[in-house]
C-alpha atoms as a PDB file:
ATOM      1  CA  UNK A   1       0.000   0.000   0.000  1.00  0.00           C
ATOM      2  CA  UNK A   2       3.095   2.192   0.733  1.00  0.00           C
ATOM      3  CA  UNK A   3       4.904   1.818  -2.133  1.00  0.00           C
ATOM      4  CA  UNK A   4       1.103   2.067  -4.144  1.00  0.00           C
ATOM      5  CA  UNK A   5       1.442   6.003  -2.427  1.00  0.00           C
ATOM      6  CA  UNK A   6       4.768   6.387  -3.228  1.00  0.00           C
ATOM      7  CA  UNK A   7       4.244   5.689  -6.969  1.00  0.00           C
ATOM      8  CA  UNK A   8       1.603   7.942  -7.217  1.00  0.00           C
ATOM      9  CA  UNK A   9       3.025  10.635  -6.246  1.00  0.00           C
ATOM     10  CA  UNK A  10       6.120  10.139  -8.455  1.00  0.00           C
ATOM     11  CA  UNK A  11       3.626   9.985 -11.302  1.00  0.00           C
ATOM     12  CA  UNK A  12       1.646  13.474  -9.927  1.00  0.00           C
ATOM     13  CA  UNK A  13       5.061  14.872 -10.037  1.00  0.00           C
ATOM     14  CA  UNK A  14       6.506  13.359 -12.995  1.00  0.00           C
ATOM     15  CA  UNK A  15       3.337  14.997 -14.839  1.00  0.00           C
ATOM     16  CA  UNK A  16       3.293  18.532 -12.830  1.00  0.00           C
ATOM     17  CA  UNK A  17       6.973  18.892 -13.958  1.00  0.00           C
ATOM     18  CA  UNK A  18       6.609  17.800 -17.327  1.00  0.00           C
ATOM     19  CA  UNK A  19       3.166  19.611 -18.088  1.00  0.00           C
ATOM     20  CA  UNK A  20       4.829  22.548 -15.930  1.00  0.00           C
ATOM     21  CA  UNK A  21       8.134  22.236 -18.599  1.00  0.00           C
ATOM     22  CA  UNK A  22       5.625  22.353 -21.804  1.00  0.00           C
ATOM     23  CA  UNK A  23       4.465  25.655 -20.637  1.00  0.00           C
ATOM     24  CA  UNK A  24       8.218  27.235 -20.346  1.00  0.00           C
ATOM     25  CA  UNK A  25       8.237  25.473 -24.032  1.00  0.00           C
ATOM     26  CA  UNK A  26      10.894  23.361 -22.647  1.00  0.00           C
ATOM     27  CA  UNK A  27      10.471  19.617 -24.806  1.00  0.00           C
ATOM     28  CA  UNK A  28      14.003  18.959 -23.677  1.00  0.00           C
ATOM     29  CA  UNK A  29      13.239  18.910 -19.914  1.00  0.00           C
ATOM     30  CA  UNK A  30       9.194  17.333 -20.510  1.00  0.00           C
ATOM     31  CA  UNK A  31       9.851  14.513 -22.769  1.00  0.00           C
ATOM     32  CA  UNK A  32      11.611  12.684 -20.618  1.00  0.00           C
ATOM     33  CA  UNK A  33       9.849  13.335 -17.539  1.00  0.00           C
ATOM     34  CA  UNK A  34       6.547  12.658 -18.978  1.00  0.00           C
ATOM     35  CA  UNK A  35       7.690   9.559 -20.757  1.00  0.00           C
ATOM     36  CA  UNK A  36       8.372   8.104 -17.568  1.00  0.00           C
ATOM     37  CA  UNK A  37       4.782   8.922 -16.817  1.00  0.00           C
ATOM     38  CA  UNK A  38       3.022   7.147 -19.659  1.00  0.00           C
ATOM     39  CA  UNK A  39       5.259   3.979 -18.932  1.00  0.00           C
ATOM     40  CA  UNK A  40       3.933   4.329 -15.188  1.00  0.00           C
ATOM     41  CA  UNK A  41       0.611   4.946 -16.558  1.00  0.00           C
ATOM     42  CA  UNK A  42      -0.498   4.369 -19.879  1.00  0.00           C
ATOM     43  CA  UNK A  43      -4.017   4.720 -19.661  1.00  0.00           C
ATOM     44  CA  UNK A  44      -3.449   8.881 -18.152  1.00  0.00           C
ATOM     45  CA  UNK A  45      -5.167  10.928 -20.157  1.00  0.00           C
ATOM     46  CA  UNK A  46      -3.136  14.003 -18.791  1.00  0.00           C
ATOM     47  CA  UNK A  47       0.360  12.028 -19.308  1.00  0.00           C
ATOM     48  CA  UNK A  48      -0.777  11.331 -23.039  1.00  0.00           C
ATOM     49  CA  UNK A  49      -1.832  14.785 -23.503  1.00  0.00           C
ATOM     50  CA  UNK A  50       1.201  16.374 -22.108  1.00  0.00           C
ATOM     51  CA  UNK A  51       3.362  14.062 -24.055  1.00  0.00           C
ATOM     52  CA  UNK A  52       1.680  15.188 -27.274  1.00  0.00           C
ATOM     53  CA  UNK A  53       2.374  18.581 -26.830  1.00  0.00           C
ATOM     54  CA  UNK A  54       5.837  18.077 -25.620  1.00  0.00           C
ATOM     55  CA  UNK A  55       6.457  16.181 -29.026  1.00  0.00           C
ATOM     56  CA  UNK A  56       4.704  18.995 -31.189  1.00  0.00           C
ATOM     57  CA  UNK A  57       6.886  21.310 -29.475  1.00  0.00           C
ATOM     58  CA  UNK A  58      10.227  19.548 -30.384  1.00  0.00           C
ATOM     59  CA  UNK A  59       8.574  18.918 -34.166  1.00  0.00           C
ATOM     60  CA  UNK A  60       8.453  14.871 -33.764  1.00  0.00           C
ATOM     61  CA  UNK A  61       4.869  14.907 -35.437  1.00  0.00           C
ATOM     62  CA  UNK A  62       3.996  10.921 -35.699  1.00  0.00           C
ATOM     63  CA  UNK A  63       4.860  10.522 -31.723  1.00  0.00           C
ATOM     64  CA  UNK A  64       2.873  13.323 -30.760  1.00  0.00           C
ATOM     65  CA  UNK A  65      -0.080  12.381 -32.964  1.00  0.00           C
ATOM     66  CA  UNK A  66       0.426   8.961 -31.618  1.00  0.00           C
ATOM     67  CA  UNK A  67       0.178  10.451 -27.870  1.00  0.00           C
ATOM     68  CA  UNK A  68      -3.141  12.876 -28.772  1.00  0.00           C
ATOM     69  CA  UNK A  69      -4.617   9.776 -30.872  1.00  0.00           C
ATOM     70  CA  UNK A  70      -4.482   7.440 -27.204  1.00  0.00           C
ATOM     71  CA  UNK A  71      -5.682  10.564 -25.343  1.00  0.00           C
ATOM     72  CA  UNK A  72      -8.577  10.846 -27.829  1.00  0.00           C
ATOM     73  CA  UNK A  73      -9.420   6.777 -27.137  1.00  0.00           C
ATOM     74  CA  UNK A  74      -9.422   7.571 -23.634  1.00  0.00           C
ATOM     75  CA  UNK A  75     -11.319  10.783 -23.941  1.00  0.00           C
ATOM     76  CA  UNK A  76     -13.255  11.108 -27.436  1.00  0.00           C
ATOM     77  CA  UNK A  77     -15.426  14.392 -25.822  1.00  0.00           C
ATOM     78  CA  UNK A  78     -12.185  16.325 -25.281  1.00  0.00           C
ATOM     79  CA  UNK A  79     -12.422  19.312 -28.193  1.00  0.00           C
ATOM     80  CA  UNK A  80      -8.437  20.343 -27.056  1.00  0.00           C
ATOM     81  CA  UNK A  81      -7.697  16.784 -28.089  1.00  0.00           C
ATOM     82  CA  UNK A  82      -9.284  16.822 -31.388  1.00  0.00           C
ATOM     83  CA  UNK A  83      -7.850  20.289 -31.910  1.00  0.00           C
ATOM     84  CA  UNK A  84      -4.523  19.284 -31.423  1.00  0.00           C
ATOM     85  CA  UNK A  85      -4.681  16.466 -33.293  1.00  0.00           C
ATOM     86  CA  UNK A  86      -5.764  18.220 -36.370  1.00  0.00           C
ATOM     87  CA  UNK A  87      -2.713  20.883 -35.957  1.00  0.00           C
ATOM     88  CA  UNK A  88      -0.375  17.668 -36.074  1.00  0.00           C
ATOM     89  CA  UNK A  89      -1.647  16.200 -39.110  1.00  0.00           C
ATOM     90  CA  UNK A  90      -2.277  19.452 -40.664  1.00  0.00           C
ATOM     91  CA  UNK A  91       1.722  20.109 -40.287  1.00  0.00           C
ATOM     92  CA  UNK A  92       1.882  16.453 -41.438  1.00  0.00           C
ATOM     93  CA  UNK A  93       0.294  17.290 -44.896  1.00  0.00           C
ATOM     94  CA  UNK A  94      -2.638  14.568 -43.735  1.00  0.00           C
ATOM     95  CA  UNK A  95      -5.186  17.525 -44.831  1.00  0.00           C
ATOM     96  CA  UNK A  96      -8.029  15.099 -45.007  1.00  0.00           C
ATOM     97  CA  UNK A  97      -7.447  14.153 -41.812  1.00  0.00           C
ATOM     98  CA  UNK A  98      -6.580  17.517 -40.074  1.00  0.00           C
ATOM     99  CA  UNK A  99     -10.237  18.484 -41.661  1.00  0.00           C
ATOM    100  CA  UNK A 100     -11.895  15.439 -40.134  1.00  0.00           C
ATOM    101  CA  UNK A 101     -10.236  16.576 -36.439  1.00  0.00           C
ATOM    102  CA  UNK A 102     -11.384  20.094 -36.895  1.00  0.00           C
ATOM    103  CA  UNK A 103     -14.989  19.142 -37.921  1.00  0.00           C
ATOM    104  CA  UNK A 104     -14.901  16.723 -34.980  1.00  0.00           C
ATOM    105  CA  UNK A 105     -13.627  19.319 -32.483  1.00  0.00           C
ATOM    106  CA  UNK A 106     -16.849  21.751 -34.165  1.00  0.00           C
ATOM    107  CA  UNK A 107     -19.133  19.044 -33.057  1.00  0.00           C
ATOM    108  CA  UNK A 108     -17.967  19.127 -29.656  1.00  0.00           C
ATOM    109  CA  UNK A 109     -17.371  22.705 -28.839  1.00  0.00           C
ATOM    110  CA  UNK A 110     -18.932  24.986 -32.275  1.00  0.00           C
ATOM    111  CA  UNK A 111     -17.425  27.793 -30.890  1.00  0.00           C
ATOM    112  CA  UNK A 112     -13.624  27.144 -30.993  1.00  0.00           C
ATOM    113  CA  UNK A 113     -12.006  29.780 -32.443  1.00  0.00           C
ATOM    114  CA  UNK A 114      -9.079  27.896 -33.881  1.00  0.00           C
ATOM    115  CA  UNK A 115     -11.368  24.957 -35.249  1.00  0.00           C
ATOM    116  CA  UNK A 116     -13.027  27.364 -37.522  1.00  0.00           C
ATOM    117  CA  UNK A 117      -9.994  28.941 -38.648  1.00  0.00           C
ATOM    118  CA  UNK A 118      -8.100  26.111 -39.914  1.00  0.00           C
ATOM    119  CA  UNK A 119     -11.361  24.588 -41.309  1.00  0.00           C
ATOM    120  CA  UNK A 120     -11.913  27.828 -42.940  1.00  0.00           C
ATOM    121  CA  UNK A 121      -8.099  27.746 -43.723  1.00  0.00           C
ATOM    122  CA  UNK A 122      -8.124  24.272 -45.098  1.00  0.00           C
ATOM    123  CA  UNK A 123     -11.378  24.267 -47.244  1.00  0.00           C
ATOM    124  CA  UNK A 124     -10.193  27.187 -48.544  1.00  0.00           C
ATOM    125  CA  UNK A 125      -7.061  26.132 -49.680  1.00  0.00           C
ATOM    126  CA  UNK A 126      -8.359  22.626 -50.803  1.00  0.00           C
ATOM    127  CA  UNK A 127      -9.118  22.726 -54.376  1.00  0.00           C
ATOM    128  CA  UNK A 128     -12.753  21.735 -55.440  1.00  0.00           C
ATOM    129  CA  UNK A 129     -13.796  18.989 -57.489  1.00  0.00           C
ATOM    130  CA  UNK A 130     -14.605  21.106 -60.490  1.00  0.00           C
ATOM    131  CA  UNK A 131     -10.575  22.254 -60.631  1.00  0.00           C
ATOM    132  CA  UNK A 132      -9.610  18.364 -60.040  1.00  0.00           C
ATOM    133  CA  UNK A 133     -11.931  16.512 -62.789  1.00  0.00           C
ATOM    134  CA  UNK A 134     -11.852  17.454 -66.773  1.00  0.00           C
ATOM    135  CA  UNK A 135     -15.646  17.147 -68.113  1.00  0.00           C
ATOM    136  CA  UNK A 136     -16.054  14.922 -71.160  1.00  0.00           C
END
């Protein structure tokens, strides 16, 4: 039961530090701390979420979206998750599916901001189906 404690508060520290280091914009210093979260606990919401962000911040796009893709599994009604997840792939060039995240985080919250930017943004950008096909 002691040692039960004793890891859970290494993991509440482990992610205060790490989510604390995204903030400063400091990937070096969360990545590993919050690594050593997830393999504590892999099922934290938080630790994923933190994690994904630390990734985006140091550019390593497939872990992060790999870290915001568990978080959304673990918490599909989380807008910030679907957000985020559409940023990655957008800087991915997955287009199709950064529009699919931003319509998702629409459905959840229809007032975020940045959802209806990049959707704007996106669309916008995306050529139509009349530029794409030739007619006979």
């Amino acid at each position: 039961m002691v040692e039960s404690a004793r890891s859970g508060e290494q993991f509440s520290e482990l992610l205060q530090k790490g989510s604390q280091a995204v903030k400063q914009n400091r990937p070096d210093v969360a990545i590993p701390l919050l690594e050593k979260a997830v393999q504590m606990n892999p099922e934290s919401f938080d630790a994923l979420f933190w994690l994904g962000a630390a990734y985006s911040l140091a550019q390593r796009w497939e872990e992060a979206a790999d870290c915001f893709e568990q978080a959304k599994e673990i918490r599909p009604g989380v807008a910030s998750v679907w957000y985020n997840l559409g940023v990655i792939y957008w800087r991915m060039g997955r287009t199709s599916d950064a529009i699919d995240c931003f319509e998702a985080t629409l459905q959840i919250d229809p007032n975020h901001a940045g959802a209806k930017k990049a959707l704007s943004t996106l669309i916008s950008t995306k050529p139509g189906l009349d530029t794409e096909l030739t007619p006979l």
